[in-house]
C-alpha atoms as a PDB file:
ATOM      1  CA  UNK A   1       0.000   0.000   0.000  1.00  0.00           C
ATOM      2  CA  UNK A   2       2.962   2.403   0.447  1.00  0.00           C
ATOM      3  CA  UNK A   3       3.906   1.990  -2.922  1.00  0.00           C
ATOM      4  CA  UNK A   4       0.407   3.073  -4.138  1.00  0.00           C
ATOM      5  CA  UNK A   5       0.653   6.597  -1.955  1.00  0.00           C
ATOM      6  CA  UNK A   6       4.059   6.547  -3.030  1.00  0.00           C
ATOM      7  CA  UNK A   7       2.687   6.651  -6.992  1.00  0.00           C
ATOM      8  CA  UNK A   8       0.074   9.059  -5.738  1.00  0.00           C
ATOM      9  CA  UNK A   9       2.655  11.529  -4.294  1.00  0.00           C
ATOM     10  CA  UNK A  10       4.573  11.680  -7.527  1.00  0.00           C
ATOM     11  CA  UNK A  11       1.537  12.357  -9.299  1.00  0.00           C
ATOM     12  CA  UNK A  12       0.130  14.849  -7.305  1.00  0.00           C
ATOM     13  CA  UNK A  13       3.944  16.600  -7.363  1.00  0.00           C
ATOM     14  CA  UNK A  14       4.666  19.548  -9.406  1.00  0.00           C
ATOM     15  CA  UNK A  15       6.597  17.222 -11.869  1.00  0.00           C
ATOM     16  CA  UNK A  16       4.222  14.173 -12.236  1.00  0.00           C
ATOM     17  CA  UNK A  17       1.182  16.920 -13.174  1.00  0.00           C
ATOM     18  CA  UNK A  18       3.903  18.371 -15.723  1.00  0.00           C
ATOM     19  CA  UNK A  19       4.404  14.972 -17.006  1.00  0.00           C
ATOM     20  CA  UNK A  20       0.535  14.545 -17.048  1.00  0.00           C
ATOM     21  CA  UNK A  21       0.198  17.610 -18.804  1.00  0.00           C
ATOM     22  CA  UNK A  22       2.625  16.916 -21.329  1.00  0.00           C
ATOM     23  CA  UNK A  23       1.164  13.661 -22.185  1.00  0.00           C
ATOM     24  CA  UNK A  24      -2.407  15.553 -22.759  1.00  0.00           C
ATOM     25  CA  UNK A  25      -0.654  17.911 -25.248  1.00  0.00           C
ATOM     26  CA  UNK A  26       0.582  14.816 -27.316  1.00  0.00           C
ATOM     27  CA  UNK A  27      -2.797  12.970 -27.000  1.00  0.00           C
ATOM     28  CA  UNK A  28      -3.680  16.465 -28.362  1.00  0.00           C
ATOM     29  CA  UNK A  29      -1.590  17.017 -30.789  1.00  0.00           C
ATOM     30  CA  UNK A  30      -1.786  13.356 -32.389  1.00  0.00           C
ATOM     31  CA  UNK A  31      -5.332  14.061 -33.541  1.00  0.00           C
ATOM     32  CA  UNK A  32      -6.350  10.340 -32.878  1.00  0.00           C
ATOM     33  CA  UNK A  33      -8.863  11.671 -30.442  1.00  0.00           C
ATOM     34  CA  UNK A  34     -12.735  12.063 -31.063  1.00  0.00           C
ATOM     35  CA  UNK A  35     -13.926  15.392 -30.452  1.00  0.00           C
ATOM     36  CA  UNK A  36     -15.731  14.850 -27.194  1.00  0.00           C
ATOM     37  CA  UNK A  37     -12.669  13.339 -26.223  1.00  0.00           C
ATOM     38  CA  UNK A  38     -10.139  15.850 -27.422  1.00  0.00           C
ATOM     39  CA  UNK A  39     -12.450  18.780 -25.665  1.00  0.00           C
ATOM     40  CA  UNK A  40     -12.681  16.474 -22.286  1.00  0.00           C
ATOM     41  CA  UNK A  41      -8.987  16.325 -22.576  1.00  0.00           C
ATOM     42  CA  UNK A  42      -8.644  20.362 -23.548  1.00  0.00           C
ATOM     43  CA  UNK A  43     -10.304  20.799 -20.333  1.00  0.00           C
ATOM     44  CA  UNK A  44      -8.108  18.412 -18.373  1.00  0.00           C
ATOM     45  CA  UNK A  45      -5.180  20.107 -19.069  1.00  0.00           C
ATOM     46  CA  UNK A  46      -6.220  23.609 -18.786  1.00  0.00           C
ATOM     47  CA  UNK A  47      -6.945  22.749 -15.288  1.00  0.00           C
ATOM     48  CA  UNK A  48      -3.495  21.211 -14.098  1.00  0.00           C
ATOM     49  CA  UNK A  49      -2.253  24.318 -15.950  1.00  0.00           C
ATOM     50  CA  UNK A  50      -3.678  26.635 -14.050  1.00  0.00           C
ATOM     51  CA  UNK A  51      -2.867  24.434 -10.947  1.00  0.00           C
ATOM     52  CA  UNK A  52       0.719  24.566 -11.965  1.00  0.00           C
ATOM     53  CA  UNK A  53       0.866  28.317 -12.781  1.00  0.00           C
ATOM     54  CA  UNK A  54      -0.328  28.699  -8.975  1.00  0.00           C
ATOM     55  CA  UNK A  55       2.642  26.440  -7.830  1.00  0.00           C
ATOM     56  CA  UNK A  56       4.768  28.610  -9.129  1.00  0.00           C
ATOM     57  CA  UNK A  57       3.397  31.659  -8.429  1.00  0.00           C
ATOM     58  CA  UNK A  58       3.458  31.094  -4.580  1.00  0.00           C
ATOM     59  CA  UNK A  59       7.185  29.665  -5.252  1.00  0.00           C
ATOM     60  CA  UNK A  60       7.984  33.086  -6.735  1.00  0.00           C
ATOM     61  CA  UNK A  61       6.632  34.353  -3.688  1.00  0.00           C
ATOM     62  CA  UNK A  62       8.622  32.757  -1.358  1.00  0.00           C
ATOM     63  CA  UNK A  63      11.894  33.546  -3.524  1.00  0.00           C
ATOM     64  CA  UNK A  64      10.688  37.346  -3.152  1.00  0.00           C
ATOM     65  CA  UNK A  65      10.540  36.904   0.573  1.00  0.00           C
ATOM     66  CA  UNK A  66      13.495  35.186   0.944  1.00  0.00           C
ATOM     67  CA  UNK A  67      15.444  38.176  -1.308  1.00  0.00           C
ATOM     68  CA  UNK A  68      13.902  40.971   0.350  1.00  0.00           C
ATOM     69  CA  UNK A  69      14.720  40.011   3.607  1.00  0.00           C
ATOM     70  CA  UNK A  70      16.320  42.455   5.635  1.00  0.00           C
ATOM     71  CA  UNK A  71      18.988  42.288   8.386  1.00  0.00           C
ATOM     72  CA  UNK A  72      21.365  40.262   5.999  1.00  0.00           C
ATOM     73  CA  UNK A  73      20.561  36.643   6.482  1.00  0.00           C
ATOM     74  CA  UNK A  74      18.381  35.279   4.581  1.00  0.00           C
ATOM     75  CA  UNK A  75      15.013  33.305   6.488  1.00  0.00           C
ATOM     76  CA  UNK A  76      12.293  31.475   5.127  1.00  0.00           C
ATOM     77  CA  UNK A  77       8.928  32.662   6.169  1.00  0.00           C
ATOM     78  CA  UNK A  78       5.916  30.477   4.940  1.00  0.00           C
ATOM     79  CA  UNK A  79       4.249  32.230   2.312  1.00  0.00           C
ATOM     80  CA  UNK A  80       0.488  33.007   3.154  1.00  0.00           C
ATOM     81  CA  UNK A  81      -1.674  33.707  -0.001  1.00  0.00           C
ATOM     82  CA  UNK A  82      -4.056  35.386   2.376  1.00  0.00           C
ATOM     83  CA  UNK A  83      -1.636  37.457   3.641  1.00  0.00           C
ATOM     84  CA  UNK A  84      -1.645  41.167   2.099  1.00  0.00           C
ATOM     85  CA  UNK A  85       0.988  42.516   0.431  1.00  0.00           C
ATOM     86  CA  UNK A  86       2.736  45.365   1.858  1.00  0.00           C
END
């Protein structure tokens, strides 16, 4: 059973949706697919995009943190996407 969370880990991980995503846009691009099936998977992957554009906007974030902190050494405070910007 670890093996299964295991697979579900790298799946849910910003690489294994990349690698999903990547696979969509050759299903995609092969044009093998049937319409309903090339709009179901349209929508798939415009939904782990936008999931992965979020990943790395709040890793931006936390890079900006990380540079702008002052006092010299450099901290890591958890980014908060509720938190407002100053």
């Amino acid at each position: 059973m670890a093996k299964t969370t295991k697979n579900k880990d790298a799946a849910d991980s910003f690489e294994g949706q990349l690698a999903h995503l990547e696979e969509l846009v050759a299903a995609l691009e092969s044009g093998d697919l049937r319409l309903e099936e090339a709009v179901k998977t349209f929508e798939e992957g415009m939904a782990i995009s936008k999931k992965l554009g979020e990943i790395l906007e709040q890793a931006e974030r936390k890079i900006e943190i990380l540079l702008a902190k002052e006092g010299g050494g450099a901290v890591l405070k958890p980014f908060d996407p509720d938190e407002s910007e100053e």
